[in-house]
PDB file of N, CA and C in Angstrom:
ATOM      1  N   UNK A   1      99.387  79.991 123.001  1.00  0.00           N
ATOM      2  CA  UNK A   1      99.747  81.040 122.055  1.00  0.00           C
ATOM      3  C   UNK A   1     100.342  82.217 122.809  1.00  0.00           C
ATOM      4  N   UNK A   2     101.096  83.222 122.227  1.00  0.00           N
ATOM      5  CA  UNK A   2     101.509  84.223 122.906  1.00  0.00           C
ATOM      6  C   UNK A   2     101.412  85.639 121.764  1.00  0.00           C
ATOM      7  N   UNK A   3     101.901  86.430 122.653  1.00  0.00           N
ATOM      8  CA  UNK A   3     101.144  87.785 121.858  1.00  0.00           C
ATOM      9  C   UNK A   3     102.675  87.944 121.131  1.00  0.00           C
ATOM     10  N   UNK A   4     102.211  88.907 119.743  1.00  0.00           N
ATOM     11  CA  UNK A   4     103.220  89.208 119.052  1.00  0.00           C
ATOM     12  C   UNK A   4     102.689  90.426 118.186  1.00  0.00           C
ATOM     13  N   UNK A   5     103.704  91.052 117.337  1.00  0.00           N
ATOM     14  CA  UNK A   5     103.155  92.236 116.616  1.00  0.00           C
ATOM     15  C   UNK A   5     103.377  92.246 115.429  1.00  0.00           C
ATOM     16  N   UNK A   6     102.517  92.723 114.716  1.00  0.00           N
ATOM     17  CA  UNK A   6     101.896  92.747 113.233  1.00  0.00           C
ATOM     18  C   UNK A   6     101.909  94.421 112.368  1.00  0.00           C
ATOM     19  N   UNK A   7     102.550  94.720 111.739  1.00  0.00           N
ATOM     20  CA  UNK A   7     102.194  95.779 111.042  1.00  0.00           C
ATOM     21  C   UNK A   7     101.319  96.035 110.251  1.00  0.00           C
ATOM     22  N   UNK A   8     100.317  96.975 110.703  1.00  0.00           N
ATOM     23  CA  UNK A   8      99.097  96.990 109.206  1.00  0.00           C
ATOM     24  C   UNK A   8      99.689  98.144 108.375  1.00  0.00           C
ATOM     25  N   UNK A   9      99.414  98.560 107.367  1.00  0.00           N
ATOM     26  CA  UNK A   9      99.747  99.414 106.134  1.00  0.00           C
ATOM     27  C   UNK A   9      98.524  99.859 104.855  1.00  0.00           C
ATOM     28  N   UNK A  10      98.535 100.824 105.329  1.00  0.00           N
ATOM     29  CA  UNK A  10      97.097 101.464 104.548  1.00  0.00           C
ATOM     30  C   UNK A  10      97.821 101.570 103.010  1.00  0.00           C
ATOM     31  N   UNK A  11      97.041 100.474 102.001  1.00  0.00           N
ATOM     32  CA  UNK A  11      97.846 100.637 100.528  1.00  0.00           C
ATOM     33  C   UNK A  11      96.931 100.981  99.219  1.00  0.00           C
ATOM     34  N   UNK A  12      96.086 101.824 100.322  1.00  0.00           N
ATOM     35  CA  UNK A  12      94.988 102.462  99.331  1.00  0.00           C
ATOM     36  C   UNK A  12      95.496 104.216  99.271  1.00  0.00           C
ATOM     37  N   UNK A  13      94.798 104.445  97.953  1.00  0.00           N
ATOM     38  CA  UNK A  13      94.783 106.118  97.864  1.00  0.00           C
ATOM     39  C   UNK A  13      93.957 106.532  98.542  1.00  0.00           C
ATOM     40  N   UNK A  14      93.507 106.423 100.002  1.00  0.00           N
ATOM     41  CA  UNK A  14      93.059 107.300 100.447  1.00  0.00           C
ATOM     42  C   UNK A  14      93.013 106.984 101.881  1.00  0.00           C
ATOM     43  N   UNK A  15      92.160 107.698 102.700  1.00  0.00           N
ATOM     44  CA  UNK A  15      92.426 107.430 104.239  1.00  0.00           C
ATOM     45  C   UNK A  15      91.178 106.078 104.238  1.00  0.00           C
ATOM     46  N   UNK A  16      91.779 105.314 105.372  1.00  0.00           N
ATOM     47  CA  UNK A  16      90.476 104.528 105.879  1.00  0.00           C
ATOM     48  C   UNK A  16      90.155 104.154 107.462  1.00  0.00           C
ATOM     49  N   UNK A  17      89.263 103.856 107.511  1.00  0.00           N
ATOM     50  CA  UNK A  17      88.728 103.162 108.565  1.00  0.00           C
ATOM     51  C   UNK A  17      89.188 101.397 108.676  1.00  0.00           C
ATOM     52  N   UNK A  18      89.799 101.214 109.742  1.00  0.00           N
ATOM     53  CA  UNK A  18      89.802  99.547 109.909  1.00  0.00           C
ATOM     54  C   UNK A  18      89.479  98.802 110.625  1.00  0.00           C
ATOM     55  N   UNK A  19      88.757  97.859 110.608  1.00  0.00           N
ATOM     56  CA  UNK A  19      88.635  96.998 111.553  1.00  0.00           C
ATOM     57  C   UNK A  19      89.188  95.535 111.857  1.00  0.00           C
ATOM     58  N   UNK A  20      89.776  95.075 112.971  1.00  0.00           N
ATOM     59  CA  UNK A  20      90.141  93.818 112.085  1.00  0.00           C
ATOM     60  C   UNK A  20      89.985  93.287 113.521  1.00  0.00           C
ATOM     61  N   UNK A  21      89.829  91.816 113.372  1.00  0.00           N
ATOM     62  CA  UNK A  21      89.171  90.365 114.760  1.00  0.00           C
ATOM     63  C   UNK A  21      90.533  89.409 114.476  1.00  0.00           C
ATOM     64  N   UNK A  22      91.097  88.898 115.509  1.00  0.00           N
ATOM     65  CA  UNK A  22      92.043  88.383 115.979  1.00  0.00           C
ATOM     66  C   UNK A  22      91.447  86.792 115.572  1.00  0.00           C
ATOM     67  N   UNK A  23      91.545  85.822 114.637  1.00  0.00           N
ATOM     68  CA  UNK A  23      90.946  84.405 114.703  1.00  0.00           C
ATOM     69  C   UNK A  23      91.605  83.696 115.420  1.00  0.00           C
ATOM     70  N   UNK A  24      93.039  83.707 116.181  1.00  0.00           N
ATOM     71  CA  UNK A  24      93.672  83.077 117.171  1.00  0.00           C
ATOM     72  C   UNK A  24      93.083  82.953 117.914  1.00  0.00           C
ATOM     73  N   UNK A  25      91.579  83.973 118.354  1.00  0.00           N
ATOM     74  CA  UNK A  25      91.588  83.073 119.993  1.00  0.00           C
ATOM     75  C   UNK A  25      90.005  83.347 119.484  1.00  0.00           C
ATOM     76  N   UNK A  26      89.526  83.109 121.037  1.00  0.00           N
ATOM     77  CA  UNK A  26      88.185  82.079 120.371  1.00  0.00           C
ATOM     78  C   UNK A  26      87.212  83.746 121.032  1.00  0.00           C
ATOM     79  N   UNK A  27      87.447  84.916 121.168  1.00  0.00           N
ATOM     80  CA  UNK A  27      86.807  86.212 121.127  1.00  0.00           C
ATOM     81  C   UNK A  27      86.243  86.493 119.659  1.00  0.00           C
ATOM     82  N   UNK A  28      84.884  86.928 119.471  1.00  0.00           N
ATOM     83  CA  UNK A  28      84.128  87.737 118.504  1.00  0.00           C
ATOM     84  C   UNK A  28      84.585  89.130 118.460  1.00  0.00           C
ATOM     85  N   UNK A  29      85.213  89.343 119.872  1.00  0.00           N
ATOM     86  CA  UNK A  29      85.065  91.356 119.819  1.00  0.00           C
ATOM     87  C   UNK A  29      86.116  91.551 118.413  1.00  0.00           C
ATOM     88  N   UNK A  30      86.078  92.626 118.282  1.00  0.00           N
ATOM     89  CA  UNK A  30      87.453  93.249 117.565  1.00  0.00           C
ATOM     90  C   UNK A  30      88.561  93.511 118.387  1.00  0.00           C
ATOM     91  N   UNK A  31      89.591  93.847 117.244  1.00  0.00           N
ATOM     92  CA  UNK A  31      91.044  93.939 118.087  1.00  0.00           C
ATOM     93  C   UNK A  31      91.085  95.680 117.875  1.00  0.00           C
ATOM     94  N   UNK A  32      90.581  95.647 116.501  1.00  0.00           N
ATOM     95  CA  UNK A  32      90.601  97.253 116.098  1.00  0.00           C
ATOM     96  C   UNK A  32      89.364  97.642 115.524  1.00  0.00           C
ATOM     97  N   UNK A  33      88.778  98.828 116.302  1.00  0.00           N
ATOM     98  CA  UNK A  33      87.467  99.126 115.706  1.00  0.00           C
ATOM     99  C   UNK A  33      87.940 100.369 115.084  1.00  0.00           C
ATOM    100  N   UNK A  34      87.509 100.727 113.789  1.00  0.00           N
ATOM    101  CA  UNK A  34      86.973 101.963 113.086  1.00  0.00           C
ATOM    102  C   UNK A  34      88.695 102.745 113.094  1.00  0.00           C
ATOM    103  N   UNK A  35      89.976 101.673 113.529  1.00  0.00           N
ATOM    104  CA  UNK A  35      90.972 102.456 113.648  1.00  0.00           C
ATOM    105  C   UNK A  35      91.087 103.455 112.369  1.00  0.00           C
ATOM    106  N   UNK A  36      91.286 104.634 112.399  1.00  0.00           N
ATOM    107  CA  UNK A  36      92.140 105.415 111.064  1.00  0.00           C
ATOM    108  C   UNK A  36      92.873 105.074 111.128  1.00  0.00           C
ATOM    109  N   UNK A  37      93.347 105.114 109.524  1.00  0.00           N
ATOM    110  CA  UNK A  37      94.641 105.018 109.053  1.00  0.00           C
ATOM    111  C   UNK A  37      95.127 105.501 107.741  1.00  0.00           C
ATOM    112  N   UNK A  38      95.754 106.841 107.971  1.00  0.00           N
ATOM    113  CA  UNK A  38      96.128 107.529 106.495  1.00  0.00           C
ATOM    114  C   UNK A  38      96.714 107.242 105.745  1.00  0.00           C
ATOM    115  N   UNK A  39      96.188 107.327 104.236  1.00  0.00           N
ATOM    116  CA  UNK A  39      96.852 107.143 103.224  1.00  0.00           C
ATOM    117  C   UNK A  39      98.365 106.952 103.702  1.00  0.00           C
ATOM    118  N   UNK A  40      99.173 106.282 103.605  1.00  0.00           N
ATOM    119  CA  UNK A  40     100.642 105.479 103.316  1.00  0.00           C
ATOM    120  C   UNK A  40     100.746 105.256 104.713  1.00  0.00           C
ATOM    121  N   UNK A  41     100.218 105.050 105.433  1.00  0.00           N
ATOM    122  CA  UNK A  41     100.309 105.312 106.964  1.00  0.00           C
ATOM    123  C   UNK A  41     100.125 103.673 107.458  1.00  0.00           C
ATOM    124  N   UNK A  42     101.251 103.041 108.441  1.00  0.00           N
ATOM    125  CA  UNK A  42     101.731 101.849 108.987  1.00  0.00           C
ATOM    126  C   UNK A  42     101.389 102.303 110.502  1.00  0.00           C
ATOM    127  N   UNK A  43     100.561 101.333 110.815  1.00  0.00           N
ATOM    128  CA  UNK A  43     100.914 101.228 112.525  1.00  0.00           C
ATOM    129  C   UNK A  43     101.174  99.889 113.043  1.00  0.00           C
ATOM    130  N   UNK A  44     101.032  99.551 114.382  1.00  0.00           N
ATOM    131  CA  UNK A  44     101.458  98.073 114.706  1.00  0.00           C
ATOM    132  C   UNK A  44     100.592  97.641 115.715  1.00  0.00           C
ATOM    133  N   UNK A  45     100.188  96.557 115.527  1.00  0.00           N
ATOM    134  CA  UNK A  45      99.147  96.129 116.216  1.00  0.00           C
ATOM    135  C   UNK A  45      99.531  94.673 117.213  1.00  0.00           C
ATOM    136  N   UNK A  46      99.149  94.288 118.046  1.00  0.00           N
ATOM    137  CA  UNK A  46      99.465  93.701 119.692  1.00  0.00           C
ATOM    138  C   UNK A  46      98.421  92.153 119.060  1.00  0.00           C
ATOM    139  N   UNK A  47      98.320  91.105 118.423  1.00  0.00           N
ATOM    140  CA  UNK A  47      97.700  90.215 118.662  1.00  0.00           C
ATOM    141  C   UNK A  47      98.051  88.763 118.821  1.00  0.00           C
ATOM    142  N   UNK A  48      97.413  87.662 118.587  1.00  0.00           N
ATOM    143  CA  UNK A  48      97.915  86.193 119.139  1.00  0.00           C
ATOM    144  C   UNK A  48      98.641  85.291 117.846  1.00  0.00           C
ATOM    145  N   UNK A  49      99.519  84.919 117.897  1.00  0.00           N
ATOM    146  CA  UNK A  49     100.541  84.173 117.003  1.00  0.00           C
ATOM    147  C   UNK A  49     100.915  83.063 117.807  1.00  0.00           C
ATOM    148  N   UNK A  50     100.402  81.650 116.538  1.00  0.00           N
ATOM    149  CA  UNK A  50      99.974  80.635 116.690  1.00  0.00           C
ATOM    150  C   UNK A  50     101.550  80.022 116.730  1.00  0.00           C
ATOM    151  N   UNK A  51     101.378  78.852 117.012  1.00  0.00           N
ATOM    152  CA  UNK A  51     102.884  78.019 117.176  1.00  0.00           C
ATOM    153  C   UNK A  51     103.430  77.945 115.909  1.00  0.00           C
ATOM    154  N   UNK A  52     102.997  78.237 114.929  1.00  0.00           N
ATOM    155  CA  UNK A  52     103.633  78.769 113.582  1.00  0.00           C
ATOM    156  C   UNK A  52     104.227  80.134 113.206  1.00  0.00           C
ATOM    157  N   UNK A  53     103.741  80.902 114.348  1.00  0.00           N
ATOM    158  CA  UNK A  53     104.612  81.888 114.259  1.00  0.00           C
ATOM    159  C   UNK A  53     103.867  82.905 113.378  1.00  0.00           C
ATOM    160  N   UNK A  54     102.225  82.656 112.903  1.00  0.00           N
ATOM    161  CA  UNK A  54     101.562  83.568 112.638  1.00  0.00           C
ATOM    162  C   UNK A  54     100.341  84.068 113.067  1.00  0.00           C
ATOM    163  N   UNK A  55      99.934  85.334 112.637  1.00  0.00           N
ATOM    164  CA  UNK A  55      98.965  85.512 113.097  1.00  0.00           C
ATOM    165  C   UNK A  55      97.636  85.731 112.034  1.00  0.00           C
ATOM    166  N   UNK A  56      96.351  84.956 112.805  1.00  0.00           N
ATOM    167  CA  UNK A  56      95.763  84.779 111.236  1.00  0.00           C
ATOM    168  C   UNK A  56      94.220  86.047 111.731  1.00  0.00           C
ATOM    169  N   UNK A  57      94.672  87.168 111.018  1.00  0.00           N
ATOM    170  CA  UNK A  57      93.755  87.944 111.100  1.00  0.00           C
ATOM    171  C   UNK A  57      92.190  88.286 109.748  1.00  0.00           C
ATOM    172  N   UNK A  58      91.198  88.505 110.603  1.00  0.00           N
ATOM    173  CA  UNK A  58      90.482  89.167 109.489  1.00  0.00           C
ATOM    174  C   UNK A  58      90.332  90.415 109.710  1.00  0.00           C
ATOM    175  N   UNK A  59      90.083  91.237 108.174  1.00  0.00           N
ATOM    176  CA  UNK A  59      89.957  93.114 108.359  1.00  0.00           C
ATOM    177  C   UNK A  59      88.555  93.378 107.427  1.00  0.00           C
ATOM    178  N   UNK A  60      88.483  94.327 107.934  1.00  0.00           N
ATOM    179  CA  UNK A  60      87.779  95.168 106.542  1.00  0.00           C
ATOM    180  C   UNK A  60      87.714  97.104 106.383  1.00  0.00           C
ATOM    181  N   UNK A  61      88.478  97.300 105.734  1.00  0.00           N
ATOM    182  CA  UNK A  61      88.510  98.404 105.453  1.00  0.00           C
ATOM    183  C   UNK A  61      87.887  99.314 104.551  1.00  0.00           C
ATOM    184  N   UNK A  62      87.454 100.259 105.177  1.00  0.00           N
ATOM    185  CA  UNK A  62      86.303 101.575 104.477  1.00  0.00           C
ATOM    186  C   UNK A  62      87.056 102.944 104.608  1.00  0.00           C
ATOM    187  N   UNK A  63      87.071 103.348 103.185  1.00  0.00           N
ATOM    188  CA  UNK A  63      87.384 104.531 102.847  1.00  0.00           C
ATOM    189  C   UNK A  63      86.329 105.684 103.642  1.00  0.00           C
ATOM    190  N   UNK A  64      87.116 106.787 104.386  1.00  0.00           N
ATOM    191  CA  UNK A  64      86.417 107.609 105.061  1.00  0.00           C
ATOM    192  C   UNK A  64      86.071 108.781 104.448  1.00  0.00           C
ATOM    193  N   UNK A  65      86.377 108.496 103.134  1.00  0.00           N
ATOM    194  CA  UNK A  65      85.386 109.469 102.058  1.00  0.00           C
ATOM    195  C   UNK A  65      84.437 109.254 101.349  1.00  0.00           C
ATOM    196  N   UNK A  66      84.402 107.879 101.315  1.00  0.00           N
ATOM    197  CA  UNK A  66      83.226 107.402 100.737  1.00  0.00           C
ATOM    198  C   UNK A  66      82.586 105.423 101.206  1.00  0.00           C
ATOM    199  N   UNK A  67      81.824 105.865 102.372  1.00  0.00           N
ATOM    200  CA  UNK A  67      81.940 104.421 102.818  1.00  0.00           C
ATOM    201  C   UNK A  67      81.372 103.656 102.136  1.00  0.00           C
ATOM    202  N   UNK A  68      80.778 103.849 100.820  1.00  0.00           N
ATOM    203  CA  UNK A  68      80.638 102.563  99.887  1.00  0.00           C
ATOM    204  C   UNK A  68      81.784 102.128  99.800  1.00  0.00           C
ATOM    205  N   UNK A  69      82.572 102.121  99.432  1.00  0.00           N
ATOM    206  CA  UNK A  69      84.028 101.423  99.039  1.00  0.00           C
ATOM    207  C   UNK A  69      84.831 101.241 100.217  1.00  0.00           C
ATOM    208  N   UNK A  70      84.726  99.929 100.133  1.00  0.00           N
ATOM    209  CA  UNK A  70      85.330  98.681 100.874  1.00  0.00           C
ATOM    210  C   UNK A  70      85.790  97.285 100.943  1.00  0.00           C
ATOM    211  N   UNK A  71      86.457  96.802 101.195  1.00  0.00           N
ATOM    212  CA  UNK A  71      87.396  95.532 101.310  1.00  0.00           C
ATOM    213  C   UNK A  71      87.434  94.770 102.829  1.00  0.00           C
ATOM    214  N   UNK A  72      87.640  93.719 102.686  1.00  0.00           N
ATOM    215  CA  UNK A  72      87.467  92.545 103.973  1.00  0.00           C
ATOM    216  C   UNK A  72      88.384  91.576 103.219  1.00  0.00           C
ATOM    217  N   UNK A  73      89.096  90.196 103.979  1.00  0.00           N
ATOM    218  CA  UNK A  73      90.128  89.327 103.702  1.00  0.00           C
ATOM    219  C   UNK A  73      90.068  88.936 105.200  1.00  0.00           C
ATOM    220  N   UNK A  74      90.733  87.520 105.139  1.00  0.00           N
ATOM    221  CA  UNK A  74      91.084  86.919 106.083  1.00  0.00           C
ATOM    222  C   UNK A  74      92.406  86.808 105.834  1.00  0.00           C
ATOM    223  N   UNK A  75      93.760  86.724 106.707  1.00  0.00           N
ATOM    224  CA  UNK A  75      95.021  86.636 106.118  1.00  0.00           C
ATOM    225  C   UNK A  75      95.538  86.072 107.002  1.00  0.00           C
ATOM    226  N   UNK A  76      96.699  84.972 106.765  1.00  0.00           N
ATOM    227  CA  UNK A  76      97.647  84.708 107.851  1.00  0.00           C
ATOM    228  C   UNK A  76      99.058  85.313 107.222  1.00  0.00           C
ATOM    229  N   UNK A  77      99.721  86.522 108.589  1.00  0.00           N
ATOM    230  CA  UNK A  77     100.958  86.877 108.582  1.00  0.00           C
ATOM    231  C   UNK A  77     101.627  86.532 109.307  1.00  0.00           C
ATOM    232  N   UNK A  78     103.072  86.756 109.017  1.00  0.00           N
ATOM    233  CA  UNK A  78     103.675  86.061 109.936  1.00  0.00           C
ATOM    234  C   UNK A  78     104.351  87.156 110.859  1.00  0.00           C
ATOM    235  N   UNK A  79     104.900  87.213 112.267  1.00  0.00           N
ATOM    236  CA  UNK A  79     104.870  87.864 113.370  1.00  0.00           C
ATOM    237  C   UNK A  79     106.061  88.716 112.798  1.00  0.00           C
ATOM    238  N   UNK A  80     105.375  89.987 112.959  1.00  0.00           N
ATOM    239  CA  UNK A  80     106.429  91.276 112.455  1.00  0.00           C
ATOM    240  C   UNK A  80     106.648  91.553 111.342  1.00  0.00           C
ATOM    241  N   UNK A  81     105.802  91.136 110.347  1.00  0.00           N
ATOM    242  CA  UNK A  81     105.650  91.263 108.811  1.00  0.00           C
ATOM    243  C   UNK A  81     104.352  92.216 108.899  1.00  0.00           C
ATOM    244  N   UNK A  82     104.171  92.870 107.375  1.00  0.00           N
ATOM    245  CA  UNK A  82     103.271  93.686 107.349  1.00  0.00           C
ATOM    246  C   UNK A  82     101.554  92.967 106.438  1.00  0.00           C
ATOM    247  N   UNK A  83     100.996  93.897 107.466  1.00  0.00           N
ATOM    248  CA  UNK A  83      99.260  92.996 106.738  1.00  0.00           C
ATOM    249  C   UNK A  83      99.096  94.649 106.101  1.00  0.00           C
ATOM    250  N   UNK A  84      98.876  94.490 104.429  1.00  0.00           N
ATOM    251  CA  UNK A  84      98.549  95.252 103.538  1.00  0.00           C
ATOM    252  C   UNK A  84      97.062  95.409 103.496  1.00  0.00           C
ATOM    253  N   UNK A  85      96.300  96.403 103.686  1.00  0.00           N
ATOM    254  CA  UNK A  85      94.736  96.594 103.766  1.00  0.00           C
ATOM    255  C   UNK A  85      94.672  97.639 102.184  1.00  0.00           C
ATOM    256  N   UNK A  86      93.478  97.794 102.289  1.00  0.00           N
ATOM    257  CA  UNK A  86      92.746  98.674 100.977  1.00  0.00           C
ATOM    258  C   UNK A  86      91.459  98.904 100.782  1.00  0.00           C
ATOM    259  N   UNK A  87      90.835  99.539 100.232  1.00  0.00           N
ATOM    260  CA  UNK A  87      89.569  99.689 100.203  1.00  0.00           C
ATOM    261  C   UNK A  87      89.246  99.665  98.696  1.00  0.00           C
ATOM    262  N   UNK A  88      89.749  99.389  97.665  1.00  0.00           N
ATOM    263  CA  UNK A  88      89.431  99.368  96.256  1.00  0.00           C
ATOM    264  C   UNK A  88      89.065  98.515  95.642  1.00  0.00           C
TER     265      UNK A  88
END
């Protein structure tokens, strides 16, 4: 496998917290702990993309105004496309 990049995109009304674990390779750690990420706010993230050309991540995101409300998914994207998160 080789490394490639992924856009995440916060598509909640509000700010959150993210975390998300790389399932490409055979690590438990996280890739991203507790990253912020503001309301409409895209960053890009460094992980492993499979000979298909995706990368199959899990997240879970918590609103940092109210950490009851939260969301988790497992997703496969494909390399340089955007992974949509939320907390609603």
């Amino acid at each position: 496998m080789s490394q490639g990049t992924v856009y995440v995109e916060n598509r909640d009304s509000a700010d959150l917290f993210v975390t998300i674990y790389d399932r490409n390779t055979a690590s438990a750690d996280p890739i991203w702990t507790n990253e912020r990420l503001n309301d409409d706010e895209t960053k890009s993230l460094i992980c492993e993309i499979d000979g298909g050309g995706e990368a199959n991540l899990e997240w879970i995101a918590v609103r940092t105004d109210d950490p009851t409300v939260k969301s988790s998914a497992t997703e496969k994207v494909d390399e340089n496309s955007t992974l949509e998160v939320y907390a609603n």
